[in-house]
N, C-alpha and C. Protein backbone atom coordinates (compact mmCIF):
# COMPACT_ATOMS: atom_id res chain seq x y z
N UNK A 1 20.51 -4.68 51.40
CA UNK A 1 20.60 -3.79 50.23
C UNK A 1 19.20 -3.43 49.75
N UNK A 2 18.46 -2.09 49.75
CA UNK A 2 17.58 -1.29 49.05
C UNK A 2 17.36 -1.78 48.01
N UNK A 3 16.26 -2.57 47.27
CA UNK A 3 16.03 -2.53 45.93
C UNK A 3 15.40 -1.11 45.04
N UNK A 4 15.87 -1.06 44.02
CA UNK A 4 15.48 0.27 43.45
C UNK A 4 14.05 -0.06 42.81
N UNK A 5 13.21 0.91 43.21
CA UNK A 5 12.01 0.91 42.57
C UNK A 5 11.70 1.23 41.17
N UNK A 6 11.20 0.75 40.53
CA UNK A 6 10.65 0.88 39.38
C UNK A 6 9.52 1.92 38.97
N UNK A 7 9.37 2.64 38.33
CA UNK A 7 7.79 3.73 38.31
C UNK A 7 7.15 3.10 36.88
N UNK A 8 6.08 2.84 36.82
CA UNK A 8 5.61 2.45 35.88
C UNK A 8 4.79 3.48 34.81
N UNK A 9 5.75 3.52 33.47
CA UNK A 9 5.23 4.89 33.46
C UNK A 9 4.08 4.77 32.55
N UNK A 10 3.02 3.36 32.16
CA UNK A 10 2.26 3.63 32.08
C UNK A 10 0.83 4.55 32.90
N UNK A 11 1.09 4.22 33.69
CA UNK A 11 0.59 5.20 34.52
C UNK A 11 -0.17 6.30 34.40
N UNK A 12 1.04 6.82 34.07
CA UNK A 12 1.20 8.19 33.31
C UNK A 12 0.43 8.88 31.86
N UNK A 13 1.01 7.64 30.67
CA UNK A 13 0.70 8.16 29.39
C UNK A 13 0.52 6.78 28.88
N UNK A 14 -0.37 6.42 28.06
CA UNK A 14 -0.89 5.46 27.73
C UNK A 14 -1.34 5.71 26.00
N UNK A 15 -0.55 5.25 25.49
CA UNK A 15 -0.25 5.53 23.71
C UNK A 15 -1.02 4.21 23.33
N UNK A 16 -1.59 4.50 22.20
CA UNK A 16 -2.72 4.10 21.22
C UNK A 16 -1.98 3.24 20.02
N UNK A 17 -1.36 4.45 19.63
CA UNK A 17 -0.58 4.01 18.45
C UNK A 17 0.31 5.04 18.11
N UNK A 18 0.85 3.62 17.25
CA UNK A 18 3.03 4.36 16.71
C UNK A 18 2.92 4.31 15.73
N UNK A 19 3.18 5.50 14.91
CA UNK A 19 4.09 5.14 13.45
C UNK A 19 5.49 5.54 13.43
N UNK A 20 6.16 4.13 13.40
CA UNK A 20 7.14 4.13 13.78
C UNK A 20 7.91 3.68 11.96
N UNK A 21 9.11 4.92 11.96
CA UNK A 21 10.26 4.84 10.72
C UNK A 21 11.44 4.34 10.72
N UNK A 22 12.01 3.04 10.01
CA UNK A 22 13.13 2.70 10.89
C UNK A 22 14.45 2.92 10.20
N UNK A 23 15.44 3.11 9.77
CA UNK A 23 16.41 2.75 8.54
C UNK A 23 17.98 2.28 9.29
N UNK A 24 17.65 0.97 8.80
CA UNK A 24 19.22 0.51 9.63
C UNK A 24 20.38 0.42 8.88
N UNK A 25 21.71 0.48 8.90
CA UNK A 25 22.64 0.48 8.36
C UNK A 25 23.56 -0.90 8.42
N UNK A 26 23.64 -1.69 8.06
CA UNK A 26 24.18 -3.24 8.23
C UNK A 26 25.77 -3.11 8.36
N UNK A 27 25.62 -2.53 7.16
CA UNK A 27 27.98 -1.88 7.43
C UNK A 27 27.95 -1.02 8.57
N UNK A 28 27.65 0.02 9.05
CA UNK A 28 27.94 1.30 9.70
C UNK A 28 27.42 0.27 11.36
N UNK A 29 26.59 -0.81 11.47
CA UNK A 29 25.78 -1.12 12.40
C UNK A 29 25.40 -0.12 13.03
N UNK A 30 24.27 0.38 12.30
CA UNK A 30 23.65 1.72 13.30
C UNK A 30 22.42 1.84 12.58
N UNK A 31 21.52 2.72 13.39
CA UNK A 31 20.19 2.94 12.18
C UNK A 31 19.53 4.32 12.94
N UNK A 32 19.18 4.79 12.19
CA UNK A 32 17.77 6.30 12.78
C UNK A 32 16.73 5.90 12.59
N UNK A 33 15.79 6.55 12.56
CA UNK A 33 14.02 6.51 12.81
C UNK A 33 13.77 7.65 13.44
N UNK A 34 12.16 7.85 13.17
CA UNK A 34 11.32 8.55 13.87
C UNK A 34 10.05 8.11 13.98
N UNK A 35 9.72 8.53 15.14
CA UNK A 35 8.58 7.80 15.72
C UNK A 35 6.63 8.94 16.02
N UNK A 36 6.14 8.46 15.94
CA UNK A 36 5.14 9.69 16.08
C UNK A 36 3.99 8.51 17.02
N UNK A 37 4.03 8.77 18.01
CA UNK A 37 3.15 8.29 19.31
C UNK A 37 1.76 9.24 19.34
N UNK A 38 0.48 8.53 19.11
CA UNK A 38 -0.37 9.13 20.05
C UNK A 38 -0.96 8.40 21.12
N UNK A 39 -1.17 8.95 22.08
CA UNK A 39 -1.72 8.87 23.05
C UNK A 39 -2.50 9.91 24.23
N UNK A 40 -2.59 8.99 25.35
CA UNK A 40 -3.06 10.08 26.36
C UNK A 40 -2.61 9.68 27.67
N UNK A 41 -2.22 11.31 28.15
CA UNK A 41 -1.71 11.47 29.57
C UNK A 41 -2.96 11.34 30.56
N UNK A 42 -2.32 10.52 31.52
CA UNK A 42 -3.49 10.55 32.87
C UNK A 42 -2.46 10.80 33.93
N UNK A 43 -3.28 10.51 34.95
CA UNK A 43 -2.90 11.15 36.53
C UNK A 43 -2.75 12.44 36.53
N UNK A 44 -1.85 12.98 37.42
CA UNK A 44 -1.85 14.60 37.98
C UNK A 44 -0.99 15.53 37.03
N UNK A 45 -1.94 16.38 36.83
CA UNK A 45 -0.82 17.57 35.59
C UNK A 45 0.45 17.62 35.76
N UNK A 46 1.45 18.00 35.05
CA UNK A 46 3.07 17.98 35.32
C UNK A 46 3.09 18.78 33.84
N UNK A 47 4.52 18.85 34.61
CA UNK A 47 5.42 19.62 33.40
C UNK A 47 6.06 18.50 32.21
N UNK A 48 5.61 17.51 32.52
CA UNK A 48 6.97 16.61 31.82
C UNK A 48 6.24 14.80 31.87
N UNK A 49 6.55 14.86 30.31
CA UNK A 49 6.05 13.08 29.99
C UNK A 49 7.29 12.23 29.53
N UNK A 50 7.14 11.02 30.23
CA UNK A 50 8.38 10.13 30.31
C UNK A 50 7.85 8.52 29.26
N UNK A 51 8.98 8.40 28.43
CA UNK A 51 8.70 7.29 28.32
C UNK A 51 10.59 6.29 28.18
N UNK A 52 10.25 5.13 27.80
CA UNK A 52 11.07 4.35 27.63
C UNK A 52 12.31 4.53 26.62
N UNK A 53 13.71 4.20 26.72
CA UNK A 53 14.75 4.22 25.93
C UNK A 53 15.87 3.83 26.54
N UNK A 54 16.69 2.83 25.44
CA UNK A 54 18.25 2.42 26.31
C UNK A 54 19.21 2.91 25.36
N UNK A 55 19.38 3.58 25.11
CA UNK A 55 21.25 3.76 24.10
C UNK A 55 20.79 4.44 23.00
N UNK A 56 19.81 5.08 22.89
CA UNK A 56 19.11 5.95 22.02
C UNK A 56 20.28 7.67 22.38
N UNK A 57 19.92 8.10 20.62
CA UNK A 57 20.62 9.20 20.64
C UNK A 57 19.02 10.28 20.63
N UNK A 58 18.33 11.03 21.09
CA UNK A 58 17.56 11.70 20.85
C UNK A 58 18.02 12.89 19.85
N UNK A 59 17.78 12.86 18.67
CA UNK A 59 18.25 14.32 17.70
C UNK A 59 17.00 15.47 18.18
N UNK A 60 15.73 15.21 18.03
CA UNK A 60 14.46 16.52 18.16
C UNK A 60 13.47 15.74 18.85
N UNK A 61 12.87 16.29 19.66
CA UNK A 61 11.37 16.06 20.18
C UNK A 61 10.37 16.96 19.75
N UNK A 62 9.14 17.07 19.78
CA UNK A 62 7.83 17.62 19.30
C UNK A 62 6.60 17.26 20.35
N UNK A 63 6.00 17.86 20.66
CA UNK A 63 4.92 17.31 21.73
C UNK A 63 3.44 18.74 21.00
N UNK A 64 2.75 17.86 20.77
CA UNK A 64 1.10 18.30 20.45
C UNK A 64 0.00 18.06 21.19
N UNK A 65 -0.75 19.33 21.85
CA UNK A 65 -1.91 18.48 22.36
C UNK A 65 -3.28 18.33 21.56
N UNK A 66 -3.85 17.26 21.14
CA UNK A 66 -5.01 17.23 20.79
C UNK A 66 -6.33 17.59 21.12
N UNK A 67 -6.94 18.93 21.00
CA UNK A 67 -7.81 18.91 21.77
C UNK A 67 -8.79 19.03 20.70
N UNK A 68 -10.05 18.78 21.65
CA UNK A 68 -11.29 18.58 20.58
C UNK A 68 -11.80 20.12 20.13
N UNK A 69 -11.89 20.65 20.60
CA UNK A 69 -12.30 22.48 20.26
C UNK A 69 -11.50 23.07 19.69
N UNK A 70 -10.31 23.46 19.71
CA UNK A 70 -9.61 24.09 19.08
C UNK A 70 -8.44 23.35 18.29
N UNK A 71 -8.39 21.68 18.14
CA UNK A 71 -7.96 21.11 17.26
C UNK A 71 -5.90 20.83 17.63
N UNK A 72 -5.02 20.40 16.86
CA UNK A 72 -3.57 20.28 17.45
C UNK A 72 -2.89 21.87 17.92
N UNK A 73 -2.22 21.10 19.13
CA UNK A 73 -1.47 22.63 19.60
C UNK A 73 -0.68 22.52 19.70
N UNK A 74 0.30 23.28 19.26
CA UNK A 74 2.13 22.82 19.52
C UNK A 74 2.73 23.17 20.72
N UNK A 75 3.23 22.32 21.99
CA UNK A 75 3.61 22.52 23.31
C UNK A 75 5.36 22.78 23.28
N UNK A 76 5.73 23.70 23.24
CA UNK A 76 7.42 24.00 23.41
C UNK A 76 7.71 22.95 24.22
N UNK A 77 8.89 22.50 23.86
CA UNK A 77 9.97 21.47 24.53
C UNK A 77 10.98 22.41 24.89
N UNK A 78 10.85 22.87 26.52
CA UNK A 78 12.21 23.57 26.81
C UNK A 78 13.40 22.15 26.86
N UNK A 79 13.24 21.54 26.75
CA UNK A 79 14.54 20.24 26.94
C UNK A 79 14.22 19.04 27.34
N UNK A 80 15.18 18.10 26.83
CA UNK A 80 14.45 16.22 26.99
C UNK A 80 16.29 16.09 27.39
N UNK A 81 15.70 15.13 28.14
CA UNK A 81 17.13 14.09 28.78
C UNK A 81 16.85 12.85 28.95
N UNK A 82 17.72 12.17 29.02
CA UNK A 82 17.78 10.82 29.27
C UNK A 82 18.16 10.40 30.73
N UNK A 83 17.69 9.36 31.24
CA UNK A 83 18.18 8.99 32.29
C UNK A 83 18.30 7.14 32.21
N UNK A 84 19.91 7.10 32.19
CA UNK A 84 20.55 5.65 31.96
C UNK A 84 20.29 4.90 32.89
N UNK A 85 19.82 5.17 34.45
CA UNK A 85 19.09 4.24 35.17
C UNK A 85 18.00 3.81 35.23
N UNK A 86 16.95 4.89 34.42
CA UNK A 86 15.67 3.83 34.69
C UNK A 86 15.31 3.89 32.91
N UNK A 87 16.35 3.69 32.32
CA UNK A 87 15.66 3.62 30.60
C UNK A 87 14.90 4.83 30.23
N UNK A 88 15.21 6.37 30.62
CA UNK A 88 13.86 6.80 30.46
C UNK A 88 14.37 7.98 29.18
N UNK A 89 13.46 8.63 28.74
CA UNK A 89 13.27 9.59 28.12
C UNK A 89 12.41 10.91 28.89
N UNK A 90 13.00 11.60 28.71
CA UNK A 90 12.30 13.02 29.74
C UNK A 90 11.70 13.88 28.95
N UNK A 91 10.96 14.55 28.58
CA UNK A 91 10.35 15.66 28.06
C UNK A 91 9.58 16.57 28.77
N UNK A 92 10.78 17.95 29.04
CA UNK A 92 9.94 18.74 29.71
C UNK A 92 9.21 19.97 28.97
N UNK A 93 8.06 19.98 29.27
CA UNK A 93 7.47 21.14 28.74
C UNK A 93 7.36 22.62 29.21
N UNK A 94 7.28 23.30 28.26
CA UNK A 94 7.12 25.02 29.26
C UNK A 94 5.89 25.35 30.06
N UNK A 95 4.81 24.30 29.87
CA UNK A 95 3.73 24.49 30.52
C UNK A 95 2.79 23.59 30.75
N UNK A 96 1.90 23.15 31.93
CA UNK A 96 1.48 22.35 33.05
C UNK A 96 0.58 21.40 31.76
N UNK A 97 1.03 20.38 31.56
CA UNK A 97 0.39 19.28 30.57
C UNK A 97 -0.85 18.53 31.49
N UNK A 98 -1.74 19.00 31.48
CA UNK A 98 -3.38 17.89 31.95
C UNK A 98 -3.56 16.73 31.30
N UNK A 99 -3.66 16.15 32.11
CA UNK A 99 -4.60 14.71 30.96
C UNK A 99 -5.62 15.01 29.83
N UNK A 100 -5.09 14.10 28.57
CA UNK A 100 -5.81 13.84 27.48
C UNK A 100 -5.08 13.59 26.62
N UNK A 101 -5.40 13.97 25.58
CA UNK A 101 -5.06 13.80 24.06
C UNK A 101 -3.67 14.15 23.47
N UNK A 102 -2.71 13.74 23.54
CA UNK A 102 -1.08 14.36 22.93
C UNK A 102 -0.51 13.36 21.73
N UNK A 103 0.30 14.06 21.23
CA UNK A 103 0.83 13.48 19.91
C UNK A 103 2.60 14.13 20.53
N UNK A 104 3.45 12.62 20.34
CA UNK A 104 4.81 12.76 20.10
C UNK A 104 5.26 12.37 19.05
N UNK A 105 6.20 13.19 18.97
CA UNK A 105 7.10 13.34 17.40
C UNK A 105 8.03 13.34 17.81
N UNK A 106 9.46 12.20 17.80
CA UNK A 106 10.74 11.98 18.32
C UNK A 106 11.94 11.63 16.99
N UNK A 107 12.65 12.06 16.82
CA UNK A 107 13.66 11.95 15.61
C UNK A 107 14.95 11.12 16.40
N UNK A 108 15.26 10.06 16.45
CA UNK A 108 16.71 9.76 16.80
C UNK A 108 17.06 8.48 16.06
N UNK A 109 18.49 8.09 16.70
CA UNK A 109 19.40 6.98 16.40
C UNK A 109 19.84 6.31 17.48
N UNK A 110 20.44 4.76 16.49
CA UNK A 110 21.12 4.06 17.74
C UNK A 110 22.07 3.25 16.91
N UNK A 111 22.41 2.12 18.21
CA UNK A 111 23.70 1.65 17.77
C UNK A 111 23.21 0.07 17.08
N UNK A 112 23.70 -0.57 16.29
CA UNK A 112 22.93 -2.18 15.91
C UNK A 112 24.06 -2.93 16.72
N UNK A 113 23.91 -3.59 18.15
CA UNK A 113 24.46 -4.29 19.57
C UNK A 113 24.51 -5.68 19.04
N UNK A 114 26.04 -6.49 19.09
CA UNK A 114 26.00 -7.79 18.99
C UNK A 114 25.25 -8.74 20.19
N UNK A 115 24.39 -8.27 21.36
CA UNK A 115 23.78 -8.68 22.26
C UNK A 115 22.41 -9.07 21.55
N UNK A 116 21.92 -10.19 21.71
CA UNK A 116 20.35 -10.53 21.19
C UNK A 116 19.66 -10.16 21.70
N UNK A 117 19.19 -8.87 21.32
CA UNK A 117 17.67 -8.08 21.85
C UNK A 117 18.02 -6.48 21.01
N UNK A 118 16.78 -6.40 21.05
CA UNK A 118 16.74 -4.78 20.55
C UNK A 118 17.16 -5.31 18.99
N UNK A 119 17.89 -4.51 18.42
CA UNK A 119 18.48 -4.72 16.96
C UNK A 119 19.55 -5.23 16.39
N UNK A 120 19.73 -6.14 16.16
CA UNK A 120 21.18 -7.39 16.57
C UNK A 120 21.45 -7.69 15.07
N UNK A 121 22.74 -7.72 14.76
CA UNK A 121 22.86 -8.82 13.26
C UNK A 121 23.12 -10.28 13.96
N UNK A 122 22.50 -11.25 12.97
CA UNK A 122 23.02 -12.32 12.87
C UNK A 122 23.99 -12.97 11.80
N UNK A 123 25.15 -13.41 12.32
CA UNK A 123 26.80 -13.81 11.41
C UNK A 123 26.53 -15.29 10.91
N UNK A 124 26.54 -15.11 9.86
CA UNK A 124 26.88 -16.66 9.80
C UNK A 124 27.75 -16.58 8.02
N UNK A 125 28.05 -18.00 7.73
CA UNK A 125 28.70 -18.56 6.75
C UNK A 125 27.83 -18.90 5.69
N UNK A 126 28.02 -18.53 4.16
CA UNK A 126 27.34 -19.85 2.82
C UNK A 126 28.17 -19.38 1.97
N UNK A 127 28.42 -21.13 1.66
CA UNK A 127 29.55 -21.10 0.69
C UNK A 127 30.87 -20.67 1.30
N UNK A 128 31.21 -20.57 2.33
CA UNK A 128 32.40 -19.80 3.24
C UNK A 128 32.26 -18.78 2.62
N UNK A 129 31.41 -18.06 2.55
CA UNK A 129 31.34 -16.81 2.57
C UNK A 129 30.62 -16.35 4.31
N UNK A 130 31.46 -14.85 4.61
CA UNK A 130 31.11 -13.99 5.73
C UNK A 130 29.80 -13.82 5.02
N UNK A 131 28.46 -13.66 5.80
CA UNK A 131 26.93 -13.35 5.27
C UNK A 131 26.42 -12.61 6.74
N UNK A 132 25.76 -11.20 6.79
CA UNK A 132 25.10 -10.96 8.07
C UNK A 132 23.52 -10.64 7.70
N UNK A 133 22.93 -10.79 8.54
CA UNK A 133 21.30 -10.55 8.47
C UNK A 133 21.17 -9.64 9.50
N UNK A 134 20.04 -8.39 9.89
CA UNK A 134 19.67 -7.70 10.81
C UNK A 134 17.67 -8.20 11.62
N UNK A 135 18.13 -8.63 12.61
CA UNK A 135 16.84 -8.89 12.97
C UNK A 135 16.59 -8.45 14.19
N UNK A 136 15.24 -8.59 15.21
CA UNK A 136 15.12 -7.91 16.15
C UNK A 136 14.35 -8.85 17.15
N UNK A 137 14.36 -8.54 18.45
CA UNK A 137 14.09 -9.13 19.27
C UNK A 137 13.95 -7.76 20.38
N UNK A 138 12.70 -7.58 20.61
CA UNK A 138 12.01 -6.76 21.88
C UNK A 138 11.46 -7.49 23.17
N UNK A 139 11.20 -8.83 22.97
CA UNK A 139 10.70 -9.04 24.37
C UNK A 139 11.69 -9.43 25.29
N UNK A 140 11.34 -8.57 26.93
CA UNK A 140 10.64 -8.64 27.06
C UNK A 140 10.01 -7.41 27.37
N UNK A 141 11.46 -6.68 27.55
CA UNK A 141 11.17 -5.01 27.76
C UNK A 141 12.61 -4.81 26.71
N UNK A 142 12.92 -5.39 25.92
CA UNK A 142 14.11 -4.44 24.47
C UNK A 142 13.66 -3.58 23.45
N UNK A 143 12.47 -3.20 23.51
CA UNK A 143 11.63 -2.31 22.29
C UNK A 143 12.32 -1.04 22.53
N UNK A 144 12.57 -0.40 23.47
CA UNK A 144 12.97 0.93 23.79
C UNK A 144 14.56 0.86 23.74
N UNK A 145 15.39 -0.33 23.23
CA UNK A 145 16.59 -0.31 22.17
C UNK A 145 16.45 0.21 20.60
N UNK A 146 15.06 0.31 20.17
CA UNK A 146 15.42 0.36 19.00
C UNK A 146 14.62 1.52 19.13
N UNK A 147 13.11 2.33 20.01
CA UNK A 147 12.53 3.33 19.69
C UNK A 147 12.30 3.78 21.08
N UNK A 148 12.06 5.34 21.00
CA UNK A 148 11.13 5.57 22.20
C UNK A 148 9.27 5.10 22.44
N UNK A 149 9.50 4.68 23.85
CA UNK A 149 8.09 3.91 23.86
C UNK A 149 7.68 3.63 25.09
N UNK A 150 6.42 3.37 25.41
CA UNK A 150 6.42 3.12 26.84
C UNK A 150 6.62 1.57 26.82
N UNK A 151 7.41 1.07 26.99
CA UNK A 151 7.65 -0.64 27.04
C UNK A 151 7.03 -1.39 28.22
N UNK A 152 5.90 -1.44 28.32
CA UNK A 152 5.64 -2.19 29.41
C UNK A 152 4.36 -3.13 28.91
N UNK A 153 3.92 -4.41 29.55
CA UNK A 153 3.28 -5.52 29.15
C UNK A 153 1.74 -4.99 28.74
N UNK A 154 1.41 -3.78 29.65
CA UNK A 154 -0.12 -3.62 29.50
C UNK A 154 -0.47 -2.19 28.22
N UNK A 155 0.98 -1.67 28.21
CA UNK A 155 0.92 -0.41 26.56
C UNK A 155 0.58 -1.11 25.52
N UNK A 156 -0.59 -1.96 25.20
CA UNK A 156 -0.57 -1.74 23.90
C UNK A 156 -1.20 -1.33 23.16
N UNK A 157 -0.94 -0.81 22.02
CA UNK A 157 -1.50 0.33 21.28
C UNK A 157 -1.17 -0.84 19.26
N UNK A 158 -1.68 0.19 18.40
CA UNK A 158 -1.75 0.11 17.24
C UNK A 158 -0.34 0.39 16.66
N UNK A 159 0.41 -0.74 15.57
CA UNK A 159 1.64 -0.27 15.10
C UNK A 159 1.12 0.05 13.50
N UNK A 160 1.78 1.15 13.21
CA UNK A 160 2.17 1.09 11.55
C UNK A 160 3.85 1.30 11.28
N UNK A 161 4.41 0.35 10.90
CA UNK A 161 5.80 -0.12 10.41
C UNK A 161 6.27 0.84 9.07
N UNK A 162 7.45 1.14 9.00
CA UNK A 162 8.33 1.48 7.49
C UNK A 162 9.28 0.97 7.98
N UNK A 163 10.14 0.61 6.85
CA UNK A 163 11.43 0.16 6.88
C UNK A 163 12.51 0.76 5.35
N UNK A 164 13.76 1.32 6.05
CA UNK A 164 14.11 1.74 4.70
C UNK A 164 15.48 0.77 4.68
N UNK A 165 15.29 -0.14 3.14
CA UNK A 165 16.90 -0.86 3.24
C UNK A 165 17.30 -0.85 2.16
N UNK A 166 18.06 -1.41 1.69
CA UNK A 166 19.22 -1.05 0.49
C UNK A 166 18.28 -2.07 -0.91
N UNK A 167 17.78 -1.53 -2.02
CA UNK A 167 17.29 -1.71 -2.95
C UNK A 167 17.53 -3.50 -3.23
N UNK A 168 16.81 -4.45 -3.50
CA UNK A 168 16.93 -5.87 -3.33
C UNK A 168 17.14 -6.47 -2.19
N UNK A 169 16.81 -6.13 -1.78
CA UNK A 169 16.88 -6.47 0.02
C UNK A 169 15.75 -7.41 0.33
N UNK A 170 15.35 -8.54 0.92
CA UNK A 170 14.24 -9.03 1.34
C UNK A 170 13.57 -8.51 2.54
N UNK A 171 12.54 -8.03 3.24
CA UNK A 171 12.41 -7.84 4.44
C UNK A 171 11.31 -8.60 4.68
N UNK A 172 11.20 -9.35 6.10
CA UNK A 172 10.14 -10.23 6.33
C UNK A 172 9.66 -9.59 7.71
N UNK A 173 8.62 -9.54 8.35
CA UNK A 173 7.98 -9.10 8.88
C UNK A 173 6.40 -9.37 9.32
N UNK A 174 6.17 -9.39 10.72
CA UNK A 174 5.14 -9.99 11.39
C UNK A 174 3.81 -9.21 10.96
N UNK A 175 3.76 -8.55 10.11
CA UNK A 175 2.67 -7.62 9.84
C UNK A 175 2.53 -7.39 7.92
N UNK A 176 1.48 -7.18 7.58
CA UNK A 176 1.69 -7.25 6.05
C UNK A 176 2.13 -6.11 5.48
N UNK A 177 2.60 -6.50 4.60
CA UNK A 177 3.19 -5.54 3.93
C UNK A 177 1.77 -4.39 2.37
N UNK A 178 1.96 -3.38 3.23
CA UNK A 178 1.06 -3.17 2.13
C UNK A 178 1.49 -1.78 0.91
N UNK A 179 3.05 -1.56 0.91
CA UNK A 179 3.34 -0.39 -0.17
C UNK A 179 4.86 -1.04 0.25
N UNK A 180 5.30 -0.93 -1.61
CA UNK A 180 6.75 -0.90 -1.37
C UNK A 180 7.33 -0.08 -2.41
N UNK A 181 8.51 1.10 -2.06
CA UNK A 181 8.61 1.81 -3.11
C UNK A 181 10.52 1.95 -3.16
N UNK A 182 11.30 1.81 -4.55
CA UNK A 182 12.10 2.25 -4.60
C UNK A 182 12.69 3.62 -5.19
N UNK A 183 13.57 4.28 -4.22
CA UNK A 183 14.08 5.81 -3.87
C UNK A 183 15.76 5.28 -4.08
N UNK A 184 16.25 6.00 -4.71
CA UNK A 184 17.53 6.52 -5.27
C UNK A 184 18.52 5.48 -4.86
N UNK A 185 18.04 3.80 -5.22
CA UNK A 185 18.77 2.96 -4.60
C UNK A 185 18.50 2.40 -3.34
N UNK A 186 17.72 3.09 -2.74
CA UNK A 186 17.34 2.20 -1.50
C UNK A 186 15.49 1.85 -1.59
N UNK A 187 14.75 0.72 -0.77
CA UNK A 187 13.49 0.16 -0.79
C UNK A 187 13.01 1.09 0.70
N UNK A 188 11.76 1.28 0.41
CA UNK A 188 11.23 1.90 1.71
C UNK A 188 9.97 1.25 1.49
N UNK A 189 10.01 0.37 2.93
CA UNK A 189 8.53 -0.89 2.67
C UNK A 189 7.61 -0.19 4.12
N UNK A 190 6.53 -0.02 3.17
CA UNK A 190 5.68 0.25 4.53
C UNK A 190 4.24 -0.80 4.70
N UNK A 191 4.06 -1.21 5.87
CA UNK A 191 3.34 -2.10 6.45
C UNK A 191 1.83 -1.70 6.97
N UNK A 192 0.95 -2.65 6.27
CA UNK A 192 -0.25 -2.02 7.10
C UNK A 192 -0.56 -1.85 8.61
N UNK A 193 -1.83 -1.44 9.06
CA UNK A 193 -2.06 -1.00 10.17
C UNK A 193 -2.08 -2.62 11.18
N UNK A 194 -0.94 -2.79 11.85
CA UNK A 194 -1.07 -3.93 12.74
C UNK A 194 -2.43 -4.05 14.12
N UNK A 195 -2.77 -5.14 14.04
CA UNK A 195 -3.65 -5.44 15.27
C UNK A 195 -3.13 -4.75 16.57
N UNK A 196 -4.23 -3.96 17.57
CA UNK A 196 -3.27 -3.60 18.73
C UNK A 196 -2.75 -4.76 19.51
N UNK A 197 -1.57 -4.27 19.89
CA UNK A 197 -0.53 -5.65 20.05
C UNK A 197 0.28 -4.95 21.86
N UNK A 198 1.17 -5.71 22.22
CA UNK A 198 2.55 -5.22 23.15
C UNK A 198 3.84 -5.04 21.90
N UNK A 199 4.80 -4.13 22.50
CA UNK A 199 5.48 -3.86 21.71
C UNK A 199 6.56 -4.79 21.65
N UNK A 200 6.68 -5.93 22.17
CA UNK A 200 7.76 -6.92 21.72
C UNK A 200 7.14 -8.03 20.61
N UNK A 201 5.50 -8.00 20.11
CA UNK A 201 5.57 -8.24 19.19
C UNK A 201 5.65 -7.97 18.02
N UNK A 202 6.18 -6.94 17.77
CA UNK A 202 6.64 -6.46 16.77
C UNK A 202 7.96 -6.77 16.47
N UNK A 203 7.98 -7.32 15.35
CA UNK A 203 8.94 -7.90 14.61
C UNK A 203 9.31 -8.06 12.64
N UNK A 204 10.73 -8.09 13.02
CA UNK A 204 11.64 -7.88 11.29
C UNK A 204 12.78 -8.48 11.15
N UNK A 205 13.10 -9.00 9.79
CA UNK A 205 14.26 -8.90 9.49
C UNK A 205 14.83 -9.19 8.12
N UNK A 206 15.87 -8.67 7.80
CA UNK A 206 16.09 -8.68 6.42
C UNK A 206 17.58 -9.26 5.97
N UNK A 207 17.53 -9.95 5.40
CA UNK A 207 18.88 -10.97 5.28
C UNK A 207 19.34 -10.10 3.60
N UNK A 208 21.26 -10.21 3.89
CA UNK A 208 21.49 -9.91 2.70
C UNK A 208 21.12 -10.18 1.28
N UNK A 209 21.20 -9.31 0.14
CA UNK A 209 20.24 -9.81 -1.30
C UNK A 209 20.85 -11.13 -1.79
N UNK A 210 21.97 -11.65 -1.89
CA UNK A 210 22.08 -13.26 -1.97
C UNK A 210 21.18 -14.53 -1.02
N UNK A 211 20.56 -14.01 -0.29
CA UNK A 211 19.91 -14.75 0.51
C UNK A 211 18.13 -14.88 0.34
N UNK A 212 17.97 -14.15 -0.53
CA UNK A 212 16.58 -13.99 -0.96
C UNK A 212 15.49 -15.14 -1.59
């Protein structure tokens, strides 16, 4: 039996840093985000930059190139697909992308999976009371459950974190917290600029407001 090859798509595009938006839903188990990647493309020009995703809904893509002379350029997205065998995200462009400087802008959703990895609740009992918590687990390649990304051991780049959850909410988190603001009932906590890291260390979680 053929083993299927793997393409490594660092390779390819090699991202710096994420500011990555997250908002999960604990009843609905589901959450959106958007993500804004920069980085830079290497190897041979193409039409089309790939990165990581498993069970992601893609709503919009955005692709910018940074250049130093004439400053951001907006690159049409004739269409992005997914491909469920190799985790990927597709973005094709209308025209021949060279190596350097690009900025992605990705809008989607997903599902919150009783499987431990990616974005999981944890069930438990107090007081016999039903109690769930939402926490996460990316390593060793589950990061691209919860965002688009290049998930691989040697991407790492700079994180800046938000999180939006339901007003009294605790959220704990591997990175400090440096703004927290409440909006029409819900908390939107945003995190300072994390050390460049791999993306399975990035980590959260926020246990219901009786648990605080």
């Amino acid at each position: 039996m053929r083993m299927k090859s793997v393409k490594r798509l660092f390779s390819e595009f090699q991202p710096e840093r994420y500011d990555l938006y997250l908002a999960p839903d604990r009843e609905a188990m589901s959450f959106s985000g958007r993500v804004k990647i920069i980085g830079k493309k290497t190897g041979r020009p193409s039409q089309r930059l790939t990165l990581h995703q498993s069970g992601l809904k893609i709503k919009s893509a955005k692709l910018i190139r940074n250049d130093r002379k004439t400053g951001e350029n907006v690159i049409d997205i004739i269409r992005h697909n997914t491909h469920k065998s190799f985790d990927e995200l597709r973005l094709h462009a209308d025209e021949i992308l060279y190596p350097g400087s690009y900025i992605i802008e990705i809008e989607f959703s997903g599902k919150i999976t009783e499987p431990m990895h990616g974005i999981y609740p944890c069930n438990f009992k107090l007081d016999g009371q039903d109690k769930r918590l939402i926490a996460t687990q990316f390593e060793s390649h589950h990061a691209r459950e919860a965002f688009p990304c290049i998930d691989e051991p040697e991407a790492k780049a700079v994180f800046s974190l938000s999180l939006k959850t339901p007003a009294g909410e605790t959220v704990i988190a591997n990175t400090p917290i440096k703004k927290v603001q409440e909006v029409e009932g819900s908390r939107l906590m945003g995190d300072g600029r994390a050390p460049k890291t791999i993306n399975h260390k990035l980590t959260y979680f926020h246990p219901p407001p009786s648990e605080r």
